[in-house]
Protein backbone atom coordinates (compact mmCIF):
# COMPACT_ATOMS: atom_id res chain seq x y z
CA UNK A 1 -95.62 37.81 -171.14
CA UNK A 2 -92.24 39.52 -170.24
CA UNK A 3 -92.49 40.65 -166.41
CA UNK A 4 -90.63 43.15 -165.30
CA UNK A 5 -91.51 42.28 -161.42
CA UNK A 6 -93.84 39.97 -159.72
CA UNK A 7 -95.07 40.47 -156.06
CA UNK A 8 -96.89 37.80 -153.68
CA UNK A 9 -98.78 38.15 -150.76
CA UNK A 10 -96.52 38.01 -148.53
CA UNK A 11 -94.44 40.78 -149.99
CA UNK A 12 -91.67 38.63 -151.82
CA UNK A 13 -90.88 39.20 -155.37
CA UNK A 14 -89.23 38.24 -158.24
CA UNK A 15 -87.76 40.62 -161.15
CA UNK A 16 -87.34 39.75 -165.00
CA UNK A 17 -89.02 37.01 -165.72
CA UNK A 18 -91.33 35.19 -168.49
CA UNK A 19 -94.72 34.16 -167.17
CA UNK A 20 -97.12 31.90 -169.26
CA UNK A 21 -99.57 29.20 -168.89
CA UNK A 22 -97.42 25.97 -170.29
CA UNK A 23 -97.80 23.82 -167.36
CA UNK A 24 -97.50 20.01 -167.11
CA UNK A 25 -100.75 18.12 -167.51
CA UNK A 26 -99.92 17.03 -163.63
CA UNK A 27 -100.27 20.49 -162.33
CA UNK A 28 -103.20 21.45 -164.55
CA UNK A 29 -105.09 18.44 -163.12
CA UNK A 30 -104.82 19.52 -159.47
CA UNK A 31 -105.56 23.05 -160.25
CA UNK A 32 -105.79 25.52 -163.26
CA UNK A 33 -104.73 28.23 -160.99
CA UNK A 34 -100.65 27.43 -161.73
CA UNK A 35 -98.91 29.29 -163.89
CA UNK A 36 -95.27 29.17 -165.19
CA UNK A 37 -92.64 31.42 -164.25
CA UNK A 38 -89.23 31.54 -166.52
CA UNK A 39 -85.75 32.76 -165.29
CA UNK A 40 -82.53 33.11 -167.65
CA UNK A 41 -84.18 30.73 -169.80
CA UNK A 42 -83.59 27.79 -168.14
CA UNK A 43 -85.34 28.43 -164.17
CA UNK A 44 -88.74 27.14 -163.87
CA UNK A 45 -91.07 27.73 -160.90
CA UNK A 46 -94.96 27.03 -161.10
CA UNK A 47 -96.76 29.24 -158.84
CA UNK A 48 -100.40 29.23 -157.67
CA UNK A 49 -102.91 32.84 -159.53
CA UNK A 50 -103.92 32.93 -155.91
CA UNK A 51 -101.04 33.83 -153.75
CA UNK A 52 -99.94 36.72 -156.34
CA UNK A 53 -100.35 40.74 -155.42
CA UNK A 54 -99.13 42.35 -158.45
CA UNK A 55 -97.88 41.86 -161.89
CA UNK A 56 -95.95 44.51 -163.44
CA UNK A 57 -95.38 44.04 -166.77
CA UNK A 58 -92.05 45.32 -168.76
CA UNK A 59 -93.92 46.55 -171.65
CA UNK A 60 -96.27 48.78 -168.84
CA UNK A 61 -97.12 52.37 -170.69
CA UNK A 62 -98.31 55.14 -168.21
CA UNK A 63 -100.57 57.81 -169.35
CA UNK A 64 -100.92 60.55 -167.61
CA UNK A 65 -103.14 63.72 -167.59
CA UNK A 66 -101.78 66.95 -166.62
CA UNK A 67 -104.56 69.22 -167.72
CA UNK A 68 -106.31 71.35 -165.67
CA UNK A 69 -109.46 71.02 -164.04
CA UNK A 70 -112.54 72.67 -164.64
CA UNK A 71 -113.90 73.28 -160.80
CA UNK A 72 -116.52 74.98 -162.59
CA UNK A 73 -119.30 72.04 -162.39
């Protein structure tokens, strides 16, 4: 999944990345909580589900509803 920012808990980030769950058979026997983070192709960090805030991904649509309300209920 293409990720167009990626924020931890203690409000660091990285931007434009590749995140997937192709981890080493190492890491996926000490915990299936890694998952793999790609930069420019090459960069490779494995980082831990549970010290992650926020994924937002590139292909994010927002919908939004600008009709009016009905107060009449």
């Amino acid at each position: 999944m293409e990720i167009k920012k990626i924020i931890f808990l203690d409000d660091s980030y990285f931007e434009d990345c590749v995140l997937s769950n192709d981890i080493p058979k190492e890491i996926a026997e000490v915990s299936s909580s890694f998952v793999k983070l790609t930069f420019d192709k090459s960069t490779i960090k494995y980082v831990n589900l549970d010290y992650i805030q926020l994924i937002i991904p590139k292909n994010l649509k927002v919908i939004s509803s600008r009709g009016k309300k009905d107060d009449n209920d």
